[in-house]
C-alpha atoms as a PDB file:
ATOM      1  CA  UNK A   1     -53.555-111.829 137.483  1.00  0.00           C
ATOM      2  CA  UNK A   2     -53.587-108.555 139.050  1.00  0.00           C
ATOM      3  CA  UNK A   3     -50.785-107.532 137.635  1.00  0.00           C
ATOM      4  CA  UNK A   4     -51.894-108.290 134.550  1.00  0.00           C
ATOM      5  CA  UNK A   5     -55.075-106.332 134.638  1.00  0.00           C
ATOM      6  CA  UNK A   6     -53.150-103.319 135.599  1.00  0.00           C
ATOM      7  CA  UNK A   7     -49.993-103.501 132.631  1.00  0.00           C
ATOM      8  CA  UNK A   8     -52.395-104.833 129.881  1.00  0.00           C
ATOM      9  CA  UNK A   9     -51.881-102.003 127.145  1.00  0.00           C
ATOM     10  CA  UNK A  10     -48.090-102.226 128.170  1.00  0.00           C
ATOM     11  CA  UNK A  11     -47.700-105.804 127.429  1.00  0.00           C
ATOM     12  CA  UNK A  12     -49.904-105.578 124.620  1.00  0.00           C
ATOM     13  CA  UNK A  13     -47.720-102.850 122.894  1.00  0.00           C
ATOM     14  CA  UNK A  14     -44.848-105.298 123.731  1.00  0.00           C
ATOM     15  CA  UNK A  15     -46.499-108.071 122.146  1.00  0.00           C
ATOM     16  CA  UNK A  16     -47.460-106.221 119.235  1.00  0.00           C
ATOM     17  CA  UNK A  17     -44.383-104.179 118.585  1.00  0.00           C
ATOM     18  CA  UNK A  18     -41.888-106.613 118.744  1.00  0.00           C
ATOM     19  CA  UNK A  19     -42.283-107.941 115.351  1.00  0.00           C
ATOM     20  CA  UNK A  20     -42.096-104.128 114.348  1.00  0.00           C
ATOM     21  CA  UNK A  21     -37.937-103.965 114.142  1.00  0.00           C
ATOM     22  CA  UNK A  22     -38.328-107.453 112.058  1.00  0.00           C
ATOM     23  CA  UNK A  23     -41.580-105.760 109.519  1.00  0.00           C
ATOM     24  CA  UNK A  24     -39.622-102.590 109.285  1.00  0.00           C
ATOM     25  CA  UNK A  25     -36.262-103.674 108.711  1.00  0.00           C
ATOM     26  CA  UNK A  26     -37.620-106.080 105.411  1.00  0.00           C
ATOM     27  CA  UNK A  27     -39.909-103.530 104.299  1.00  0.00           C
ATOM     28  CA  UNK A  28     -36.384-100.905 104.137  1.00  0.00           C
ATOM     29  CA  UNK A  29     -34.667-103.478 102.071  1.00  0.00           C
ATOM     30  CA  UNK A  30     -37.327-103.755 100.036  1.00  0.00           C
ATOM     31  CA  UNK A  31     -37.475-100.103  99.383  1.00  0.00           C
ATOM     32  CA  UNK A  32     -34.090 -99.325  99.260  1.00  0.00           C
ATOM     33  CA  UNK A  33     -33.195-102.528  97.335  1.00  0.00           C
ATOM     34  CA  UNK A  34     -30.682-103.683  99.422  1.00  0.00           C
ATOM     35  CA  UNK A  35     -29.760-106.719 102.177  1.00  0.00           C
ATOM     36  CA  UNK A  36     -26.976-104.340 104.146  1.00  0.00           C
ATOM     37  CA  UNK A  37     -28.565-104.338 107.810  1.00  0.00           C
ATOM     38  CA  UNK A  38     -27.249-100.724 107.815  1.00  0.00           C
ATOM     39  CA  UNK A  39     -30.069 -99.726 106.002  1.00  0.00           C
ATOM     40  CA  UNK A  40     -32.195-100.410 109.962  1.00  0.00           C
ATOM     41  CA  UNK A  41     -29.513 -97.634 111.521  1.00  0.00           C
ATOM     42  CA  UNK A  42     -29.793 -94.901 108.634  1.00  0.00           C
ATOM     43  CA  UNK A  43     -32.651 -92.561 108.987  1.00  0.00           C
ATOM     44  CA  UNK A  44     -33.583 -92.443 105.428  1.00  0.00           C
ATOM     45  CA  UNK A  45     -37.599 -91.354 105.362  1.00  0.00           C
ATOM     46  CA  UNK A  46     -38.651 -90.400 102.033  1.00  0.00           C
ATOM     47  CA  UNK A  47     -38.495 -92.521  99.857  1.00  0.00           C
ATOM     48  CA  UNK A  48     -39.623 -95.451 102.926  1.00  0.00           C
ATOM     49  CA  UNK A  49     -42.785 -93.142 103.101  1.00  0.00           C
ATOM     50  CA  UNK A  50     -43.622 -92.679  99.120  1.00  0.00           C
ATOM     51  CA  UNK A  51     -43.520 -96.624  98.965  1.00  0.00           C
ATOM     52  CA  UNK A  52     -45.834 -96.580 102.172  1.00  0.00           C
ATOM     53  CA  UNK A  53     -48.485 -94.653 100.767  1.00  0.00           C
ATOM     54  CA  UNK A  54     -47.935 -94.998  97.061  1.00  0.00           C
ATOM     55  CA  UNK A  55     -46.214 -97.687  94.794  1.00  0.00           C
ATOM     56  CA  UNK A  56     -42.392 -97.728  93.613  1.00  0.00           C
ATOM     57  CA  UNK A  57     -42.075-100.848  92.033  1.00  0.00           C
ATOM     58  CA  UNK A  58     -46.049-101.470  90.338  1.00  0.00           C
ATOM     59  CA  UNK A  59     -44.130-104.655  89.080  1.00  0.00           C
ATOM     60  CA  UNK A  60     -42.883-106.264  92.161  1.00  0.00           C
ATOM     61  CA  UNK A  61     -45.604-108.347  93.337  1.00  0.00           C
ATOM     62  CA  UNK A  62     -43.672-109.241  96.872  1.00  0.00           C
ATOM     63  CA  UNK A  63     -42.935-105.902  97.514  1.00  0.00           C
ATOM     64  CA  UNK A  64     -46.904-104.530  97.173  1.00  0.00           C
ATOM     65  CA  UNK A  65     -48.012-108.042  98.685  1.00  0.00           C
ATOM     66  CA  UNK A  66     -45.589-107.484 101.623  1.00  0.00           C
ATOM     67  CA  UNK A  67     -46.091-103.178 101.870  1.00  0.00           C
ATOM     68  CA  UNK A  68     -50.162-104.291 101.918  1.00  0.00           C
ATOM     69  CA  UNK A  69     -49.211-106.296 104.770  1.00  0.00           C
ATOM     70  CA  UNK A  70     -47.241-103.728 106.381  1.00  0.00           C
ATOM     71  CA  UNK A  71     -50.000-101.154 106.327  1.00  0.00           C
ATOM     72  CA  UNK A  72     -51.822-103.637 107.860  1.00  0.00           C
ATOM     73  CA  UNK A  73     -49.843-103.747 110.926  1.00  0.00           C
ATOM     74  CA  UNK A  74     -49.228-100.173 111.749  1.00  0.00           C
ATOM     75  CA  UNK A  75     -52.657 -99.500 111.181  1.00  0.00           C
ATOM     76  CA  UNK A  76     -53.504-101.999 113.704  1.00  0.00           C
ATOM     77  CA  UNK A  77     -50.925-100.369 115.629  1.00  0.00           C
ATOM     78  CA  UNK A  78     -52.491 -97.213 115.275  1.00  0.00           C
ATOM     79  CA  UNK A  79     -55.888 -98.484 116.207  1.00  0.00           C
ATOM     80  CA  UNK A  80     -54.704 -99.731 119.792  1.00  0.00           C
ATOM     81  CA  UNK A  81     -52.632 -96.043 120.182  1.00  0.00           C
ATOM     82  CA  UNK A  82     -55.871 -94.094 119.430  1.00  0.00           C
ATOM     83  CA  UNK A  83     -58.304 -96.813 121.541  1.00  0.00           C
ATOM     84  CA  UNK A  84     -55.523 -96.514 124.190  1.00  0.00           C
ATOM     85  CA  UNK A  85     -55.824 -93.073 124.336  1.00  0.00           C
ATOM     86  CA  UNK A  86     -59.699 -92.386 124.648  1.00  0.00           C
ATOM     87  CA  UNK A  87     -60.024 -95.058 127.488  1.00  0.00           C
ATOM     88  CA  UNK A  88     -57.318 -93.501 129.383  1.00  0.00           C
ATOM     89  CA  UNK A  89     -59.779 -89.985 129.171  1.00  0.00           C
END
């Protein structure tokens, strides 16, 4: 239990990111409309971040059901890195 209390934002970033590499790598082939697991390896960032914050495909329903969804998790993701950060303070 101890060691528990003392690794809990560790194992809770594990937790949390490991469905990260599995979100990610379906939100890529969404954007780059393909199902090539290359697309996880190639650091293509543009056009992954205009479909982040905007909408490429306004008539894909799965795609701005699924990048909702995404922005979702990182910004839960970015909630734990920020209340991480002001308890360690």
């Amino acid at each position: 239990m101890n060691f528990i209390k003392q690794h809990f934002w560790l194992i809770l970033f594990i937790v949390w990111g490991l469905p990260m590499t599995y979100y990610r790598s379906k939100f890529r082939k969404i954007v780059y409309q393909t199902d090539s697991w290359l697309i996880n390896i190639k650091p293509l960032f543009v056009k992954e971040l205009k479909a982040l914050f905007g909408t490429i495909y306004p008539e894909n329903k799965d795609s701005i059901k699924f990048r909702n969804f995404y922005r979702f998790y990182l910004l839960i993701y970015l909630i734990l890195f920020v209340v991480y950060y002001f308890q360690k303070k």
